[in-house]
Protein backbone atom coordinates (compact mmCIF):
# COMPACT_ATOMS: atom_id res chain seq x y z
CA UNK A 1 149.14 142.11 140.61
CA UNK A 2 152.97 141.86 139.71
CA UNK A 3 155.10 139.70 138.15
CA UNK A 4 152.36 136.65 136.84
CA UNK A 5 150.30 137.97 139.81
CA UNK A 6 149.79 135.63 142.58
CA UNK A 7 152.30 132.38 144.10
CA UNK A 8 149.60 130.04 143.18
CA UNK A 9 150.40 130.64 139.36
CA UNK A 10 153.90 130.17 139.69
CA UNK A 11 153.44 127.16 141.98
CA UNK A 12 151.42 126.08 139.14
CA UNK A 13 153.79 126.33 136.44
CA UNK A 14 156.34 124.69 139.03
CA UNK A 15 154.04 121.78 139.59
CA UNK A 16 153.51 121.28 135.50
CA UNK A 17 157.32 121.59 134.46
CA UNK A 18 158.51 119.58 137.88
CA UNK A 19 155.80 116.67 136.72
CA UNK A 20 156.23 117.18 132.95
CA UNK A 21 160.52 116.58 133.37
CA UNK A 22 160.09 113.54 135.99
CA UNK A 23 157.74 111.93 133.64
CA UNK A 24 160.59 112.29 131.21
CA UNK A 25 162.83 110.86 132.99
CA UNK A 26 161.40 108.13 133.76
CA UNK A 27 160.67 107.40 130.19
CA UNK A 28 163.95 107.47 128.60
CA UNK A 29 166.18 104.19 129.27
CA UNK A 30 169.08 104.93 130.68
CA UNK A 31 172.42 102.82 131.09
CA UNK A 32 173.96 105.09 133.46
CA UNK A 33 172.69 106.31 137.29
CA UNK A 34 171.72 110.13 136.68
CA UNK A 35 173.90 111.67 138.58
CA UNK A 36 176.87 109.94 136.52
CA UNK A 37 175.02 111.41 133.17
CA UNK A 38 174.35 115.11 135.22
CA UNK A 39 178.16 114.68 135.91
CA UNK A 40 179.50 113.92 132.63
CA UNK A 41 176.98 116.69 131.52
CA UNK A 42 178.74 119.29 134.03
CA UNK A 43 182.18 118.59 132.24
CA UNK A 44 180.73 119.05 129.04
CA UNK A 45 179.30 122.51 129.81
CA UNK A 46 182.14 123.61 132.53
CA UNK A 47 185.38 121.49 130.99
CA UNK A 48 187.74 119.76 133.63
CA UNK A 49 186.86 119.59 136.95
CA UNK A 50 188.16 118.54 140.73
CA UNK A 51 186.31 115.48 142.03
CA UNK A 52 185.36 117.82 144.93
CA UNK A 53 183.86 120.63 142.84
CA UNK A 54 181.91 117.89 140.74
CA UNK A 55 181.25 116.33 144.47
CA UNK A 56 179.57 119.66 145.45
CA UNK A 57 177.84 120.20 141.97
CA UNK A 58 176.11 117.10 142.25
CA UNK A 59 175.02 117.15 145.64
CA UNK A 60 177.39 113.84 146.90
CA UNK A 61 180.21 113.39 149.00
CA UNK A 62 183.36 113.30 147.64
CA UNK A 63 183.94 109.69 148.47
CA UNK A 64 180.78 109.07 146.47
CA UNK A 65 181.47 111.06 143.71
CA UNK A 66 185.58 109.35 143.24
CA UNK A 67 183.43 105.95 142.65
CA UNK A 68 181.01 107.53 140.31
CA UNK A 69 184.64 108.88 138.05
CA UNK A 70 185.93 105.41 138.69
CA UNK A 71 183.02 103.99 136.99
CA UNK A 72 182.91 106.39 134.32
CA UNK A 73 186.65 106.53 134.35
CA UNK A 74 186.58 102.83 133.38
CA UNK A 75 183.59 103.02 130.59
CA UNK A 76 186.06 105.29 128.86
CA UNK A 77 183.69 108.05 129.79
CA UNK A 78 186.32 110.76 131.45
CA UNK A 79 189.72 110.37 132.48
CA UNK A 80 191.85 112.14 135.32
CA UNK A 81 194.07 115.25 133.75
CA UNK A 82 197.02 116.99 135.83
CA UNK A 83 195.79 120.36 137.13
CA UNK A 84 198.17 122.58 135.66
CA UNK A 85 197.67 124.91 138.37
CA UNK A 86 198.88 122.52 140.71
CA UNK A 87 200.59 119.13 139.30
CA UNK A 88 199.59 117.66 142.75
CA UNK A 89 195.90 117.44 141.51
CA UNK A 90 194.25 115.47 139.13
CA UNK A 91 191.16 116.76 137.66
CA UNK A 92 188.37 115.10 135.93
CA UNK A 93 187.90 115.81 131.75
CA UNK A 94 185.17 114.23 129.55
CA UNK A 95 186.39 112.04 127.30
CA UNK A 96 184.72 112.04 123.16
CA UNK A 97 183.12 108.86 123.92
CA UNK A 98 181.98 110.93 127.36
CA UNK A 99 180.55 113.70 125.47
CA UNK A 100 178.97 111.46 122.51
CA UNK A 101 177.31 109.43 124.94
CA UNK A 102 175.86 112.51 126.47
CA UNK A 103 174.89 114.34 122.86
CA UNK A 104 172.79 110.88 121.95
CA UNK A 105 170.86 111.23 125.20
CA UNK A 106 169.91 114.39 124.47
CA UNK A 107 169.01 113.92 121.56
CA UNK A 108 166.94 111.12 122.68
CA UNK A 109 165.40 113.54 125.11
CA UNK A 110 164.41 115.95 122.64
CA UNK A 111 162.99 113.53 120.38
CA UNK A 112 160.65 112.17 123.14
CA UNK A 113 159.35 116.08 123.74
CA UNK A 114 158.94 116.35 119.89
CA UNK A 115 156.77 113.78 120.02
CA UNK A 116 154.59 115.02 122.54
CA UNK A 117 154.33 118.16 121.30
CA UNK A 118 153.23 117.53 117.86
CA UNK A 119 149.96 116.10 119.89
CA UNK A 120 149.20 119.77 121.01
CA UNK A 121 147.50 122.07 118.98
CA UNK A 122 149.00 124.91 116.85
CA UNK A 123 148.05 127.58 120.11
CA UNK A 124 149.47 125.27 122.40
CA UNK A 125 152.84 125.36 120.49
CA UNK A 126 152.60 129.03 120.15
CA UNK A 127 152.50 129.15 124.21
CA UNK A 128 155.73 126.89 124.57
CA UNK A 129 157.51 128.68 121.63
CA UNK A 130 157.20 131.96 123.15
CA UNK A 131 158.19 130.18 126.64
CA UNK A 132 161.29 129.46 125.28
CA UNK A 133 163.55 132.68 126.30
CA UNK A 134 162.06 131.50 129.94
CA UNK A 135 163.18 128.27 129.94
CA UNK A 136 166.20 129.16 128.67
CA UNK A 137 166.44 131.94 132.19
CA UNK A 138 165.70 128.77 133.94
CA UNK A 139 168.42 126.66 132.82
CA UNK A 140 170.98 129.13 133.38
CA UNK A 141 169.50 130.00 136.96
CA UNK A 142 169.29 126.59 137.94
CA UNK A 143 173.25 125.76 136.44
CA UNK A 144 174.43 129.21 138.61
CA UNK A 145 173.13 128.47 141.71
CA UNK A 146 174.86 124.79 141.99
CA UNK A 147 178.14 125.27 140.02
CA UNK A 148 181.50 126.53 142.04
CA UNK A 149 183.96 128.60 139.84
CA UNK A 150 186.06 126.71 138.07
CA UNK A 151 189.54 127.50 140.18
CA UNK A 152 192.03 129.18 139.34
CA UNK A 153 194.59 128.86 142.17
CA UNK A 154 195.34 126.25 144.49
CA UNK A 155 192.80 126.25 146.70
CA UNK A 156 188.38 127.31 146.97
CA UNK A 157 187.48 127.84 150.34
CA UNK A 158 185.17 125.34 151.91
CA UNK A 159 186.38 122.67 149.80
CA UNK A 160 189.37 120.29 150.38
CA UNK A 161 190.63 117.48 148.57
């Protein structure tokens, strides 16, 4: 058997972590849709952005994602930069209040998974300690295969403004 040996456990540990962060989501309020809080959360981890590479990010059409950055846009949540590789584009930077906004709901997040796991038992913590590094993998997997590269020059083929 290689690599956790058959699909069934990894559609297993799929199936816990998929229900495990949907039940988390649903349990912390939220005052913002969460593709506006995965956006603001894109700008804090990539810095300024084009509304189409945010558009493509997200998974939205770019018509859909200029409302979203009007919305946030007017909560004081980002605001439009010049591009200074081109002075004919505006791109999209998180504003503090963008970025504080964000660091509270994660910390919010956390809390609610510390709280849950101090109901496991000391072996159970022991698993999910050493699946940290893992999770961590994850995460970075998961953040490479949806993010462009940031641009450097005027244009990215297959996107337009």
């Amino acid at each position: 058997m290689s690599r956790l040996g058959h699909s069934t456990h990894r559609a297993d540990v799929g199936a816990a972590l998929y229900g495990l962060i949907v039940g988390a989501v649903r349990r912390i309020p939220r005052e913002m849709s969460l593709t506006s809080s995965s956006t603001l959360s894109t700008l804090v981890r990539t810095g300024p952005r084009r509304v189409t590479d945010l558009a493509v990010i997200e998974g939205v059409s770019q018509p859909a994602m200029t409302v979203l950055i009007r919305v946030l846009e007017e909560g004081g949540m980002v605001e439009r930069q010049a591009d200074p590789t081109d002075k004919r584009v505006a791109i999209v930077a998180v504003t503090e209040k963008g970025a504080s906004y964000l660091q509270v709901r994660r910390r919010a997040g956390a809390d609610a998974f510390v709280e849950l796991i101090e109901k496991l038992t000391d072996a159970e913590i022991a698993s999910l300690v050493a699946a940290v590094p893992a999770l961590e993998r994850l995460r970075e997997l998961d953040g490479e295969d949806r993010e462009p590269p940031i641009r450097s020059t005027g244009k990215q083929a297959g996107a337009s403004l």
